[in-house]
Protein backbone atom coordinates (compact mmCIF):
# COMPACT_ATOMS: atom_id res chain seq x y z
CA UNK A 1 100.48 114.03 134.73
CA UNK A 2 97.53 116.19 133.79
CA UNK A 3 96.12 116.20 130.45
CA UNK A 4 97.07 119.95 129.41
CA UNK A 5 101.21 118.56 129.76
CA UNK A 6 100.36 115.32 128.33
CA UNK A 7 102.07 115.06 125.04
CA UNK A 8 102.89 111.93 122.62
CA UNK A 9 101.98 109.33 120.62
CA UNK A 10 101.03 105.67 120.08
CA UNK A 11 101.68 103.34 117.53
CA UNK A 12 99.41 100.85 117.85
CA UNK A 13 98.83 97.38 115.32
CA UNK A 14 94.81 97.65 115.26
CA UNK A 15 93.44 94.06 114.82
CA UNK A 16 91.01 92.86 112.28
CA UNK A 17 87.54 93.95 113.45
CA UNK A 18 86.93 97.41 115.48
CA UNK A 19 86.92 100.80 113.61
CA UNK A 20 90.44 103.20 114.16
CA UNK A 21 87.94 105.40 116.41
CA UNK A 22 87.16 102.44 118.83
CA UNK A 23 91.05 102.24 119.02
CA UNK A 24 90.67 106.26 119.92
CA UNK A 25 87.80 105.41 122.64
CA UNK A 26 90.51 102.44 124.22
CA UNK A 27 93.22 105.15 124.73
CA UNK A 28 91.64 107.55 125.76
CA UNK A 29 90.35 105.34 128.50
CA UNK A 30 93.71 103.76 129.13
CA UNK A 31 95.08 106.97 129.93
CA UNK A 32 92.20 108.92 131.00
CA UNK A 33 92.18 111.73 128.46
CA UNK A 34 90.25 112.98 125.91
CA UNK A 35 92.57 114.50 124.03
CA UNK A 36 93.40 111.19 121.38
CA UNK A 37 93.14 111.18 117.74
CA UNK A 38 95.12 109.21 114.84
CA UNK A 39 96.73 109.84 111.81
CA UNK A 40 95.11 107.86 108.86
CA UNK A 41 92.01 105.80 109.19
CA UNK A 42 91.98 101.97 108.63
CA UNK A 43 88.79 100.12 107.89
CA UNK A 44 87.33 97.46 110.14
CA UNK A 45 88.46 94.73 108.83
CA UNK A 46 91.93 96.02 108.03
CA UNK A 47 94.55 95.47 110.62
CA UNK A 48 98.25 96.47 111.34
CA UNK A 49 99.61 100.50 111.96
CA UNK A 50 98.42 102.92 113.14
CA UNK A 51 99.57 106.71 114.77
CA UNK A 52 97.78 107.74 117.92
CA UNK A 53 98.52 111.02 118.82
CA UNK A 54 97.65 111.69 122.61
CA UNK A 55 97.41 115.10 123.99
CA UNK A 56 99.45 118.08 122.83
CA UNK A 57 100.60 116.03 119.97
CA UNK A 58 97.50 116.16 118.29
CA UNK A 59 98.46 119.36 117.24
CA UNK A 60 100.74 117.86 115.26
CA UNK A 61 98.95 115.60 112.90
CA UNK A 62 98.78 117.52 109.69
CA UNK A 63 102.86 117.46 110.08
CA UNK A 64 103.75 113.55 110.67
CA UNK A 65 105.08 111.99 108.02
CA UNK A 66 102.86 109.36 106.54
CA UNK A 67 104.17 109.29 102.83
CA UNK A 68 103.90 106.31 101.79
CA UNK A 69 101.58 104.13 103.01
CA UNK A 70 102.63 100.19 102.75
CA UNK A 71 99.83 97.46 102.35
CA UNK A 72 100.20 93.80 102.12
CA UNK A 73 96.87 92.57 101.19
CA UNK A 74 94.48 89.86 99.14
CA UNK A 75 91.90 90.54 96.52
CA UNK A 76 89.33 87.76 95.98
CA UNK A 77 89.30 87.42 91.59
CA UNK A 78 85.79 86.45 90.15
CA UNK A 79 83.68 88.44 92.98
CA UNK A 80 82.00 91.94 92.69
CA UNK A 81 80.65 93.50 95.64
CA UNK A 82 78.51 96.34 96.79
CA UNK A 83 82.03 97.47 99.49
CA UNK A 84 84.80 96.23 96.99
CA UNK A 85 85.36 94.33 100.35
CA UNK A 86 84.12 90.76 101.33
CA UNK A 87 82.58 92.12 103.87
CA UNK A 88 80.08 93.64 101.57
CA UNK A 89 76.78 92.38 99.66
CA UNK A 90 78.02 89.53 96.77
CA UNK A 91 76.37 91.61 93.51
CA UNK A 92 78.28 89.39 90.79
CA UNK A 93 80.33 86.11 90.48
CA UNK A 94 82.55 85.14 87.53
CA UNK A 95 84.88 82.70 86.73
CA UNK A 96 88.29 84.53 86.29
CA UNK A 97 90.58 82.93 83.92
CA UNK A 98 93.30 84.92 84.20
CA UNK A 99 97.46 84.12 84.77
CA UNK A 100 99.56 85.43 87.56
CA UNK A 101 101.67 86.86 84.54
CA UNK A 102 97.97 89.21 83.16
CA UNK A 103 97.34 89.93 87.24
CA UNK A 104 100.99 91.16 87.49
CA UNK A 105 100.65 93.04 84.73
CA UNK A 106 97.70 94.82 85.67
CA UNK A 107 99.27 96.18 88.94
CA UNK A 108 102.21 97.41 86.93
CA UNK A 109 99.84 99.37 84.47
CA UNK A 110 98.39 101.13 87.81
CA UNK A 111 101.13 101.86 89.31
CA UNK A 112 101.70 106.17 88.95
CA UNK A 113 99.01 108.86 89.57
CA UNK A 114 95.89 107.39 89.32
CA UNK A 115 92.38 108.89 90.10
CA UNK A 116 89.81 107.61 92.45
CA UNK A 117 86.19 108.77 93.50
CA UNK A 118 85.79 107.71 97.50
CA UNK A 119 83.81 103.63 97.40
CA UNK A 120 80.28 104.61 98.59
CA UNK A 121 80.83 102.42 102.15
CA UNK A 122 83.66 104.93 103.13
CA UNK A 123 84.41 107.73 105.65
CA UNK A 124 84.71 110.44 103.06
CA UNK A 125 82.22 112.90 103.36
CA UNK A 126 78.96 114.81 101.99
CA UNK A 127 77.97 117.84 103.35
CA UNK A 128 79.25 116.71 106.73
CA UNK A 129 78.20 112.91 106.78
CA UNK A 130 80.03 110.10 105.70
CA UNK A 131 79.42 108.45 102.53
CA UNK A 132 78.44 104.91 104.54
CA UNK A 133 75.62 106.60 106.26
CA UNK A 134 73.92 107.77 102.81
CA UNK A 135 74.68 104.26 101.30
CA UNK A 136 73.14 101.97 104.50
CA UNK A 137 70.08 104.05 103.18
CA UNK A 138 70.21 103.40 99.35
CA UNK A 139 70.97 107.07 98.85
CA UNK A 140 73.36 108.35 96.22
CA UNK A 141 75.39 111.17 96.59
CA UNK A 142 78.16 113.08 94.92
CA UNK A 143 81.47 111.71 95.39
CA UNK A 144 84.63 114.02 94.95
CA UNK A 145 87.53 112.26 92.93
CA UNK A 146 90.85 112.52 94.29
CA UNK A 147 94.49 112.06 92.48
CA UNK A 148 96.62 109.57 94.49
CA UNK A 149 99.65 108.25 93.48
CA UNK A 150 100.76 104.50 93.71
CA UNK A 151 104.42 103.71 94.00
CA UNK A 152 104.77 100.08 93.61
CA UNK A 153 102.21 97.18 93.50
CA UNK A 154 103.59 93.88 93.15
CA UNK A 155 102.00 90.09 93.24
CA UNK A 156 103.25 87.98 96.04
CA UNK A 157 100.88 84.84 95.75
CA UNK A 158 98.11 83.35 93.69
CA UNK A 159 95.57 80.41 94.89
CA UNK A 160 93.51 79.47 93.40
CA UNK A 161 89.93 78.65 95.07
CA UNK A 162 87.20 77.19 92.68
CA UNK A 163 86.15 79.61 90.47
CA UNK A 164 88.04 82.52 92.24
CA UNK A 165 91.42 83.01 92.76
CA UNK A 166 93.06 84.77 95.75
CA UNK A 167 96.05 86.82 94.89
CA UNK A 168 98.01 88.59 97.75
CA UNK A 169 99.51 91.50 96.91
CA UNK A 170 101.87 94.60 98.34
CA UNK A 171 100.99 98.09 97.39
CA UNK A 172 103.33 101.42 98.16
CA UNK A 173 100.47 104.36 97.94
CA UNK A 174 99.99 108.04 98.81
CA UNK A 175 97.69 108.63 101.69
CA UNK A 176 94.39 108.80 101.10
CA UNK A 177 94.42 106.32 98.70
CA UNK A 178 91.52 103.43 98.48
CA UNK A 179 92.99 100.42 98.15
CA UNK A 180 89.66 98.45 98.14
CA UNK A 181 89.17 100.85 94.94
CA UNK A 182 92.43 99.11 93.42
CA UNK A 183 91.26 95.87 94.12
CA UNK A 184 87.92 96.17 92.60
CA UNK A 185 89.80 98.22 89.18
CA UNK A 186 92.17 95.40 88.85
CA UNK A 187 88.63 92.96 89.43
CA UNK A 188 87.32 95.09 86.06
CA UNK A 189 90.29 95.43 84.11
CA UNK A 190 90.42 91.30 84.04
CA UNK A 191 86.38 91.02 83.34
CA UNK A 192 85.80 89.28 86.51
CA UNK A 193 85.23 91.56 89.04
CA UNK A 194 87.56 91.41 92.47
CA UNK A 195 87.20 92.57 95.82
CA UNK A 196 89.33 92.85 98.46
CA UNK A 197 89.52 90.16 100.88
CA UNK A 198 91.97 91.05 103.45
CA UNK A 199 94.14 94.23 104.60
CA UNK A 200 97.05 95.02 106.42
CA UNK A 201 99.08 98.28 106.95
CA UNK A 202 102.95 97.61 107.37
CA UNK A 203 104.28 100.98 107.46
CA UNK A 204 102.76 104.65 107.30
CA UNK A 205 106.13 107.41 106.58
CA UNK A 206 108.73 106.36 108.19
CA UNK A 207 106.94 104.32 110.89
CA UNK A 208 106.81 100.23 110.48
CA UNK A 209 104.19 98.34 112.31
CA UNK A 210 107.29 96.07 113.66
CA UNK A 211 107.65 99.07 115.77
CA UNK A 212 103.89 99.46 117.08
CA UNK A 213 102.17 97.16 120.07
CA UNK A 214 98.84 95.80 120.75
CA UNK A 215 95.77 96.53 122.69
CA UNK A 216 96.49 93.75 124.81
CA UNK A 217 100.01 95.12 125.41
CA UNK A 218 98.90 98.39 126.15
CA UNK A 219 96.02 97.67 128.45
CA UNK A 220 99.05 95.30 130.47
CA UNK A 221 100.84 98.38 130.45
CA UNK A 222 98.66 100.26 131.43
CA UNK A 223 97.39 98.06 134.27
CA UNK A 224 101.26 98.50 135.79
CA UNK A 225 101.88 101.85 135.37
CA UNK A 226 104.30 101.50 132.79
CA UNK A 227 103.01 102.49 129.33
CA UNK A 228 105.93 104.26 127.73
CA UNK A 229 104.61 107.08 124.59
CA UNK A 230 106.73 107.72 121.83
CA UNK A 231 107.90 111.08 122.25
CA UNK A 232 106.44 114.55 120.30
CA UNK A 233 109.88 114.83 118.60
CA UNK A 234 109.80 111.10 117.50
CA UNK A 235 106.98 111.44 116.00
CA UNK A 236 107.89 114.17 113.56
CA UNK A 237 110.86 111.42 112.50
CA UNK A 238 112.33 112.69 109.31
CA UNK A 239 111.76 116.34 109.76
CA UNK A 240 115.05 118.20 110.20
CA UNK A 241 115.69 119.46 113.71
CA UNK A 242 116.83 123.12 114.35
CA UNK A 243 117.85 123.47 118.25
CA UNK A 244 117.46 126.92 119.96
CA UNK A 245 119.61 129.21 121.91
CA UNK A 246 119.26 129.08 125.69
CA UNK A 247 118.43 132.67 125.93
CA UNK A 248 115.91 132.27 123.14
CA UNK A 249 113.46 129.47 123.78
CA UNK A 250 111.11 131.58 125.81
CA UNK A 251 110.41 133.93 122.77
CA UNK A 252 109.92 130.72 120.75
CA UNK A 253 107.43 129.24 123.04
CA UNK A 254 105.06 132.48 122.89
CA UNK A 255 104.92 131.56 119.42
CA UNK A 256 107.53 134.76 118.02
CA UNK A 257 108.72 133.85 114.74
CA UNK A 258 112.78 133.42 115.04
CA UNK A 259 116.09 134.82 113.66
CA UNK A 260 118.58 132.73 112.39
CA UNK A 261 120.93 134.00 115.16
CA UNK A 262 118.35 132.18 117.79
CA UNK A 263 119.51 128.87 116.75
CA UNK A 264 122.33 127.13 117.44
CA UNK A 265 123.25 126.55 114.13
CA UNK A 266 122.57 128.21 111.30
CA UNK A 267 120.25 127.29 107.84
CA UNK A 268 122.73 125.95 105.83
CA UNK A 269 121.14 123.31 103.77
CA UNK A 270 117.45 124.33 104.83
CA UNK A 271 115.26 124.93 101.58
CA UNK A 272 112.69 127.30 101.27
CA UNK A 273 109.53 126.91 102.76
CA UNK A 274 110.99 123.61 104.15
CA UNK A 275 108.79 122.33 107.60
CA UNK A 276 111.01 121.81 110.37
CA UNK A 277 110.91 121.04 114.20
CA UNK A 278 112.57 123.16 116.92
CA UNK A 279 113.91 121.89 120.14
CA UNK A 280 115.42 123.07 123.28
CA UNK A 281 117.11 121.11 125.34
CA UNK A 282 116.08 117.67 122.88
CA UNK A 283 112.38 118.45 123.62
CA UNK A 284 109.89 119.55 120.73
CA UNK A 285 109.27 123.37 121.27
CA UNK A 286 106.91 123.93 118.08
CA UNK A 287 107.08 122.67 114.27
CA UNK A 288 107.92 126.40 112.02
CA UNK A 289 108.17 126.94 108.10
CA UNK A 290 111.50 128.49 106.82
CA UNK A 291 110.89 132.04 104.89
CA UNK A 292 114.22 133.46 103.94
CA UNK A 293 112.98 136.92 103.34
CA UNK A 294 113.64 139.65 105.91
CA UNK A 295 115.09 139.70 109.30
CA UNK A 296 112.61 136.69 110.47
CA UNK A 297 113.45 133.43 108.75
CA UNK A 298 111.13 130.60 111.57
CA UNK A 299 107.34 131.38 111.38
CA UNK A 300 105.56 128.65 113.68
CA UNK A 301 103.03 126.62 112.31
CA UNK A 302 102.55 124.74 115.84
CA UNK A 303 103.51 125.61 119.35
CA UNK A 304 103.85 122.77 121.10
């Protein structure tokens, strides 16, 4: 199939190690495209899920569902470093004395909207650089906080380890969040520092990395002939699904905004401003915004 008709996605379980753009690189050469890109970054040493979009379906980031993210992770109590990973420089080492009950109750007390400022070793940006390239030089920049919101953040197990303890956690989070940034605020609100030792996504939106494969998979796959992509449609999972009249889905596909009498049924039950995909025949036509005002009420945000 050539790459202008290739359309769908990936979800992949990224190992421990590589960044989410060498992931990008490996698909793209698996399938001989270009046209690859993913939904949420994970950090090297993170592993589990994460969305590939291939081809036309990269149009479709901004709309797939990736609220919440769901981590299962470890922060290392009684370390401080310059990542708020293990990976990083050791700056500080403390004894922690605290009890599983204080640690639990620290990850209650940040659980709601929260605001972070982007760890200096991270992808966010400064005037069109990211923030690790100004810190592997020493330099400080300006760092824009962001409100996130964290849903649940629980303690699953506590071992201690010398002086340190590591306690493995599971966090529910909005994207965007830093969750090396929790583990290094619930490091300060005990007085011995913590840093996070080990990272893994379980589910982004609706998507569970049960569902995803691996590289090896996918390059076995590949190798046969065989490697199946989740469909555009799929990957918009959640978002209601208007289908279109027969006579109609030409109109749609030049990117006309729609009538309520193009579909085949009607808006009942469709709020305002509400995102929704539209099909014809089952297939993804385009994703469009309901405005109930005028004659109109489907303007497309994405033709697909």
């Amino acid at each position: 199939m050539t790459e202008p008709l290739f359309a769908g996605a990936v979800l992949l379980d990224k190992p421990s190690g590589p960044t989410s753009h060498d992931m990008v690189k490996e698909i793209r050469k698996l399938l001989g495209i270009t046209r690859v890109g993913h939904t949420g970054t994970l950090d090297p040493m993170a592993s589990g899920l994460l969305v590939v979009l291939v081809g036309r379906a990269t149009k479709l980031a901004e709309y797939v569902p990736s609220d919440p993210k769901v981590y299962r992770g470890t922060v290392v109590l009684g370390v401080t470093t310059d990542t708020m990973d293990m990976e990083g420089r050791v700056i500080e080492r403390r004894t922690c004395l605290a009890a599983p009950e204080e640690v639990e109750g620290v990850f209650r007390s940040l659980v709601g909207e929260l605001e972070q400022e982007p760890p200096l070793f991270s992808a966010a940006k400064y005037r069109g650089r990211p923030l690790y390239s100004y810190a592997r030089k020493g330099e400080e920049v300006p760092r824009r906080r962001r409100r996130v919101k964290v849903y649940d953040f629980r303690l699953e197990d506590w071992r201690p380890s010398g002086s340190s303890v590591e306690a493995d956690f599971q966090v529910s989070c909005s994207p965007g969040t830093y969750v090396r940034e929790l583990a290094s605020r619930v490091g300060d609100m005990l007085g011995c520092g913590g840093a996070l030792g080990a990272l893994r996504r379980l589910a982004s939106g609706p998507f569970r990395v049960e569902e995803a494969v691996t590289v090896e998979a996918l390059r076995t796959e590949a190798a046969k002939g065989v490697l199946q992509l989740m469909r555009p449609l799929e990957v918009l999972r959640g978002r209601r699904v208007l289908g279109l009249r027969e006579e109609h889905q030409r109109v749609a596909r030049n990117g006309a905004p729609l009538r309520a009498d193009m579909l085949e049924s009607g808006l009942e039950g469709v709020a305002e401003g509400e995102v929704v995909a539209v099909t014809w025949r089952g297939e993804l036509v385009g994703v469009y915004a309901v405005r109930r005002e005028g004659p109109y009420v489907l303007f497309p945000r994405r033709i697909l």
